[in-house]
C-alpha atoms as a PDB file:
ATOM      1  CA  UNK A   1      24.040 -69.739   8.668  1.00  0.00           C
ATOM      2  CA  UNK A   2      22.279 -67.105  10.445  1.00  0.00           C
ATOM      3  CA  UNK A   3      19.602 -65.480   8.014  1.00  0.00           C
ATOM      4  CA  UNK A   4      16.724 -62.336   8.009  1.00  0.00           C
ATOM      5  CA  UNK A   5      13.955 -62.318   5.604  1.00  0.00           C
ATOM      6  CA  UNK A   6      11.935 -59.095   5.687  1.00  0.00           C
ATOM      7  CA  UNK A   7       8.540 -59.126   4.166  1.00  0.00           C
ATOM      8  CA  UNK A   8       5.758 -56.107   4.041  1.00  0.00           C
ATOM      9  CA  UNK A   9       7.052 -53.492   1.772  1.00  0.00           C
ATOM     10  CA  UNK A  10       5.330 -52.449  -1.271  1.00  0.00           C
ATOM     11  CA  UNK A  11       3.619 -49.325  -2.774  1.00  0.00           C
ATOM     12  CA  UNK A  12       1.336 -47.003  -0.781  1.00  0.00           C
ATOM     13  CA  UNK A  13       0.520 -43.385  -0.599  1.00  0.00           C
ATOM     14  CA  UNK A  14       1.637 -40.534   1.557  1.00  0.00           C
ATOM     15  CA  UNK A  15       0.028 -40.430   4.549  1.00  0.00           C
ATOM     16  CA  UNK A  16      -0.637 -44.726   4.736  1.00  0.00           C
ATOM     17  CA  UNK A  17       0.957 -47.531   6.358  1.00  0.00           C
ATOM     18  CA  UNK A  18       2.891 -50.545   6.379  1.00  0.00           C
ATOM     19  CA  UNK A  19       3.800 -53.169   8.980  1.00  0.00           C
ATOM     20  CA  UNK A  20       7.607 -54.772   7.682  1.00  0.00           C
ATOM     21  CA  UNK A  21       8.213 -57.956   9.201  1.00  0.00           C
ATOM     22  CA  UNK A  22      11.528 -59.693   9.346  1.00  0.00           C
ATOM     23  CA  UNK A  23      11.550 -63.370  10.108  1.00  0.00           C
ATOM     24  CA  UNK A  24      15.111 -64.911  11.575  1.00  0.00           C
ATOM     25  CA  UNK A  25      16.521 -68.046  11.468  1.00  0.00           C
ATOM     26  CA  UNK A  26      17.717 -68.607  14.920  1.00  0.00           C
ATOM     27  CA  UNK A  27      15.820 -67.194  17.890  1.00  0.00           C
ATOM     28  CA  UNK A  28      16.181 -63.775  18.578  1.00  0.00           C
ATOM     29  CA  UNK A  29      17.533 -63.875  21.349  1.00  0.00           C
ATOM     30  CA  UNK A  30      20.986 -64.900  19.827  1.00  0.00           C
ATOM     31  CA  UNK A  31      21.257 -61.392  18.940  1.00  0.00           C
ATOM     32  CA  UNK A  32      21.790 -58.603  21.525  1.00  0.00           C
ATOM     33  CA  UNK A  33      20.020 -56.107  18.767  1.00  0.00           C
ATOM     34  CA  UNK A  34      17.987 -56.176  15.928  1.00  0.00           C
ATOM     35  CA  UNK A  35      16.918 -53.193  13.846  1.00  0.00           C
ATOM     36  CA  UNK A  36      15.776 -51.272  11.176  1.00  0.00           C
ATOM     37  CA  UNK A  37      17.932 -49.140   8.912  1.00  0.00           C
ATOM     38  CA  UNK A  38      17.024 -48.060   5.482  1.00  0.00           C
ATOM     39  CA  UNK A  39      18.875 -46.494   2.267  1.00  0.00           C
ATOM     40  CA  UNK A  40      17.626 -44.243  -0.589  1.00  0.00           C
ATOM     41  CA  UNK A  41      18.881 -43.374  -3.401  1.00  0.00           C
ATOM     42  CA  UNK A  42      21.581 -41.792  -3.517  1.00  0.00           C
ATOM     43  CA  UNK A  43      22.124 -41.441   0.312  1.00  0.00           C
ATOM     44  CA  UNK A  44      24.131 -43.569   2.911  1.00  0.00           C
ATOM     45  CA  UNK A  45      22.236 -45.924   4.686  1.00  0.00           C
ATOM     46  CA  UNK A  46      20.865 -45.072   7.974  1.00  0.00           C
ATOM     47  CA  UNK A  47      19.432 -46.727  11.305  1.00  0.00           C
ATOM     48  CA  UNK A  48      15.453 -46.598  11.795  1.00  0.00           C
ATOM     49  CA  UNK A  49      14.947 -48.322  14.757  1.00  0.00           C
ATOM     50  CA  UNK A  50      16.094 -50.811  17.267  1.00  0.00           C
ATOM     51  CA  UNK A  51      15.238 -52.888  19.753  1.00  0.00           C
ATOM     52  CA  UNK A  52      17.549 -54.670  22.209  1.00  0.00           C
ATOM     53  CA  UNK A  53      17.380 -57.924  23.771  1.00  0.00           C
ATOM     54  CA  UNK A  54      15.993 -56.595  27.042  1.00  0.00           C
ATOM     55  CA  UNK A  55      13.445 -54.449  25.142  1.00  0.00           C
ATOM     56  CA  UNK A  56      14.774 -50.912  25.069  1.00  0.00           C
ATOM     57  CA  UNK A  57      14.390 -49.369  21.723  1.00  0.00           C
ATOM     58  CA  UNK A  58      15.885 -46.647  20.238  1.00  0.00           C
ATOM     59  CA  UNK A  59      14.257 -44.376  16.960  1.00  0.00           C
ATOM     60  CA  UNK A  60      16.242 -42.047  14.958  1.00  0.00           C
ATOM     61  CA  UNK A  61      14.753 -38.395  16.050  1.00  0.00           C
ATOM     62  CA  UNK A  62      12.999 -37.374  12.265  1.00  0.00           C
ATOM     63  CA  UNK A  63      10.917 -40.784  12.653  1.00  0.00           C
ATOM     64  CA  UNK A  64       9.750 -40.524  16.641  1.00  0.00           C
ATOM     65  CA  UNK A  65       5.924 -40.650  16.554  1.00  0.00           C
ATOM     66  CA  UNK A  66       5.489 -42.169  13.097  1.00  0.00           C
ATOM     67  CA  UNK A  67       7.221 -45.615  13.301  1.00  0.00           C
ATOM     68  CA  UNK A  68       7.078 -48.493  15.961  1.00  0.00           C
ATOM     69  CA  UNK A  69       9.619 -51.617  16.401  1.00  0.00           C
ATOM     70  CA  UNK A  70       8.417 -54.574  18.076  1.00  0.00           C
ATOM     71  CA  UNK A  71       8.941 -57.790  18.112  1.00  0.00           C
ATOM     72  CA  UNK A  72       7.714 -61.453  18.616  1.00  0.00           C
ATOM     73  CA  UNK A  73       9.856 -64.207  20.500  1.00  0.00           C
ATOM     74  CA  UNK A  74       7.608 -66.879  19.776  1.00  0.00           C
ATOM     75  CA  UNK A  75       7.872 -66.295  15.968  1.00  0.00           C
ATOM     76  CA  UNK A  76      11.308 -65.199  15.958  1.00  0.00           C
ATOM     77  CA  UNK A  77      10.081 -61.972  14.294  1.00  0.00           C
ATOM     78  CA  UNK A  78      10.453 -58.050  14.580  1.00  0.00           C
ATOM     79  CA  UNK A  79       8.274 -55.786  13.148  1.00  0.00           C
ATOM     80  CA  UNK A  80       8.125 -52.144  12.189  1.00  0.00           C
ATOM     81  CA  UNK A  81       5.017 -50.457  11.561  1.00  0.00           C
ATOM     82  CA  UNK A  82       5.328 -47.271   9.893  1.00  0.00           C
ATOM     83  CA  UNK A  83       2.540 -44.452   9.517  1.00  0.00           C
ATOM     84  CA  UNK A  84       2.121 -41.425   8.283  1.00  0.00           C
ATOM     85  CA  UNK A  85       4.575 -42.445   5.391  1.00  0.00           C
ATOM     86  CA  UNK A  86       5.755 -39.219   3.329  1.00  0.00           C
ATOM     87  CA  UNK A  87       8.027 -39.504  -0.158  1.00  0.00           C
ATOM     88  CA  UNK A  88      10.706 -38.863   1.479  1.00  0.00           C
ATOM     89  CA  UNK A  89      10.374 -42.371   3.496  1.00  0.00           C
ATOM     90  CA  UNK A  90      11.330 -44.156  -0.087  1.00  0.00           C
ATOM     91  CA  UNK A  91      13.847 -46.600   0.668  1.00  0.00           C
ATOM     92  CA  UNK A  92      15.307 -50.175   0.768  1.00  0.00           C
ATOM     93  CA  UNK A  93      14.436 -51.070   4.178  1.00  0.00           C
ATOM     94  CA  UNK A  94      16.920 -53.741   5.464  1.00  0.00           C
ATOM     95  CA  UNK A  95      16.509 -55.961   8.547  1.00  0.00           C
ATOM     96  CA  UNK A  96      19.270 -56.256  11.010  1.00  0.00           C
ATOM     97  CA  UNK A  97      20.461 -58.333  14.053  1.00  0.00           C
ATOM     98  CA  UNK A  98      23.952 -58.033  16.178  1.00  0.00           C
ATOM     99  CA  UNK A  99      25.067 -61.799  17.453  1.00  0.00           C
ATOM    100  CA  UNK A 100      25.140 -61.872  21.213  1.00  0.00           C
ATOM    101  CA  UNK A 101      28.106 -63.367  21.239  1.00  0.00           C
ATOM    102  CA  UNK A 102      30.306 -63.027  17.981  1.00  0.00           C
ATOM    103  CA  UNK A 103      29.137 -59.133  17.779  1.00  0.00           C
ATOM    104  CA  UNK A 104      28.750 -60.013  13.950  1.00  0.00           C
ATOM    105  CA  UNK A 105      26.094 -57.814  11.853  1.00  0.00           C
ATOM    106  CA  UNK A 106      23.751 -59.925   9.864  1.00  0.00           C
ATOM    107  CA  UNK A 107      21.125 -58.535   7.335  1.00  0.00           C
ATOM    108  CA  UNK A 108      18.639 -59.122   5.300  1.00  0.00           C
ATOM    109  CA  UNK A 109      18.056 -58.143   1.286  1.00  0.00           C
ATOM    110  CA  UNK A 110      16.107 -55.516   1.716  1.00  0.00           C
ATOM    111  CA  UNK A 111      12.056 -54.847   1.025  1.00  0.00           C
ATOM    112  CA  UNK A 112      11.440 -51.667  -1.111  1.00  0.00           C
ATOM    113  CA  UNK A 113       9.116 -49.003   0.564  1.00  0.00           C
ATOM    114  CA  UNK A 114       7.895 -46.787  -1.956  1.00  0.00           C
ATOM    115  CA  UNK A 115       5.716 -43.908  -1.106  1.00  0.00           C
ATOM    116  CA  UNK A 116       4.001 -42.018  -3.865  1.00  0.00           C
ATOM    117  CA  UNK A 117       2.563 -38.303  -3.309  1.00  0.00           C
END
């Protein structure tokens, strides 16, 4: 059983930081991608950030410049630090990961990121 625990969210004002860390169970490099997304309110959830086995990350456009994915091997962790957080960055951020080989989508529960003006 293949499991993602993200850590690091909390309560912070606009314009701060947080580092999210998500923790798998396997190595990560059984997956060919692990990621980011987030949902608010209200609103369909959506991809933050990935990075892929070999690296190469991808960042939706609106968060370019503010938020970072990177990751560990040795810990069989990926991170995402986030600055310059705004209100409108309020979300469940969820954790991610793509099996290399079954193509399956695995997630974590969530961390809350609240940001308060």
């Amino acid at each position: 059983q293949v499991q993602l625990v993200e850590s690091g969210g909390g309560l912070v004002q606009a314009g701060g930081s947080l580092r999210l860390s998500c923790v798998a169970s396997r190595s990560i490099f059984a997956f060919n991608r692990m990621g980011w997304y987030r949902q608010a309110p209200g609103k369909e959830r959506e991809l933050v950030a990935s990075i892929t086995s070999g690296g190469s990350t991808n960042y939706a456009d609106s968060l370019k410049g503010r938020f970072s994915i990177s990751r560990d091997n040795t810990k069989n962790t990926v991170f995402l630090q986030m600055n310059s957080l705004k209100p409108e960055d309020t979300a469940v951020y969820y954790c991610n990961g793509r099996g290399a080989t079954t193509m399956t989508d695995y997630w974590g529960q969530g961390t809350q990121v609240t940001v308060s003006s």
